[in-house]
Protein backbone atom coordinates (compact mmCIF):
# COMPACT_ATOMS: atom_id res chain seq x y z
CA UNK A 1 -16.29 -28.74 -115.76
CA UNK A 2 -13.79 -29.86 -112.96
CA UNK A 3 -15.24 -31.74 -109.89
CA UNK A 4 -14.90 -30.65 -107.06
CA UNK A 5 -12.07 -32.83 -105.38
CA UNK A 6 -11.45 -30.41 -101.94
CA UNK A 7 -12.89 -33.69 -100.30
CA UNK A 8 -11.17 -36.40 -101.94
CA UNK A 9 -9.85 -38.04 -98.70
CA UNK A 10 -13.42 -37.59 -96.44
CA UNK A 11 -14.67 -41.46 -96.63
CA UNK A 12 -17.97 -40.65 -96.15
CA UNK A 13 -17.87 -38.67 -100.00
CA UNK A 14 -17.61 -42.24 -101.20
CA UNK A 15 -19.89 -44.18 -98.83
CA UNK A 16 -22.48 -44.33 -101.74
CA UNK A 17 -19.72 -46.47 -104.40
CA UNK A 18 -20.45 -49.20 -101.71
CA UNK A 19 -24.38 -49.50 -103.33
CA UNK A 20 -23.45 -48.99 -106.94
CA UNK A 21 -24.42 -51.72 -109.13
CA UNK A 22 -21.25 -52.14 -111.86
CA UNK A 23 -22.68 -49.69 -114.10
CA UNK A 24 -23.14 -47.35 -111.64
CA UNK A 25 -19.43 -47.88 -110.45
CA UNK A 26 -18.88 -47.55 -114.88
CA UNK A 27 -20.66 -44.34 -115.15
CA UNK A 28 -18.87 -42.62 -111.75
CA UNK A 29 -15.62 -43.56 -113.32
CA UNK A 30 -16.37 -42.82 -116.56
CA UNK A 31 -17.75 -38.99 -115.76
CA UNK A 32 -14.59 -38.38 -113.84
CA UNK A 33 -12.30 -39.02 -117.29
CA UNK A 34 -11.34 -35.73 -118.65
CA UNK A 35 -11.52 -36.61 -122.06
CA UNK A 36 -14.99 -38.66 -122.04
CA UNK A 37 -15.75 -34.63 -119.98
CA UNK A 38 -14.30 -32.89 -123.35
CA UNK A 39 -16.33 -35.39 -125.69
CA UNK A 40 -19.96 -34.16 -123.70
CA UNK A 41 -18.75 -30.95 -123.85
CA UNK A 42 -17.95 -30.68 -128.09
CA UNK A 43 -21.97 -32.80 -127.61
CA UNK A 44 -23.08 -29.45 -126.00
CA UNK A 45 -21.76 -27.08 -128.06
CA UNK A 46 -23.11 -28.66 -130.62
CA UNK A 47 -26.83 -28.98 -128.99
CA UNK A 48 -26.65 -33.02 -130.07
CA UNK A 49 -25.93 -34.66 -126.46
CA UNK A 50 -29.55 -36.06 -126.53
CA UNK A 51 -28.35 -37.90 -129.77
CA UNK A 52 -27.40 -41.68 -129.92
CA UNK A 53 -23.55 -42.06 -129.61
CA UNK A 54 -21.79 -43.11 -132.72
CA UNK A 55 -21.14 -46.66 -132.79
CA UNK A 56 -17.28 -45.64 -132.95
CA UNK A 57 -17.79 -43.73 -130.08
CA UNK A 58 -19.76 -46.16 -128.18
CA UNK A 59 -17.00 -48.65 -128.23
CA UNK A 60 -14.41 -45.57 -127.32
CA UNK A 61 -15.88 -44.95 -123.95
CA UNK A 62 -16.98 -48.75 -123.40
CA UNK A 63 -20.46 -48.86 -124.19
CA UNK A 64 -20.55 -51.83 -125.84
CA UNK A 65 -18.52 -54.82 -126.16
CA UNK A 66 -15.72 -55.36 -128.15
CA UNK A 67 -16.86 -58.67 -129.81
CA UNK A 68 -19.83 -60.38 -130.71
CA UNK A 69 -21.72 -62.55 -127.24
CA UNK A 70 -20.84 -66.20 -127.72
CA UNK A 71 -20.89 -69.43 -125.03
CA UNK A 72 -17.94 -69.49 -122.14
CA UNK A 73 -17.31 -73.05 -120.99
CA UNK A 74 -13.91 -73.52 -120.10
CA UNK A 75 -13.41 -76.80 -118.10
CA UNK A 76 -17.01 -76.74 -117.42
CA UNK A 77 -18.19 -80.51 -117.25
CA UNK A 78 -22.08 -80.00 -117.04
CA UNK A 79 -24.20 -76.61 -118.46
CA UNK A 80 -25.20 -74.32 -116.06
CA UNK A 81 -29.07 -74.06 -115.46
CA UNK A 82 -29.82 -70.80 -114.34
């Protein structure tokens, strides 16, 4: 389940990271981590990788936030209308 890094240094390999929207950037980081690789791999061998991660799990390889969503307004004099 190693990638294949014989073109690690070849810019053009990574030309694509350039487009990635953040989770996209998440994902190609996250896929690369050898133990997230061993995790999908125990979800193999046990036929459940089309399963919903374990909330435990979930927060393990960042999946979900730590904390619950609330307001940010630090300094902020007016609200933002978006």
């Amino acid at each position: 389940m190693r990638p294949d890094t014989s073109h690690w240094r070849d810019n053009a390999s990574y030309e694509y990271f350039d487009t990635l929207p953040i989770e996209g950037l998440a994902w190609e980081c996250l896929r690369r981590h050898e133990p997230y690789q061993l995790h999908y791999q125990a979800l193999l061998t046990t036929r459940s990788e089309k399963a919903p991660f374990h909330p435990e799990a979930q927060r393990q390889w960042g999946l979900r936030f730590p904390g619950h969503a609330g307001f940010v307004r630090v300094g902020a004099r007016r609200f933002l209308v978006a």
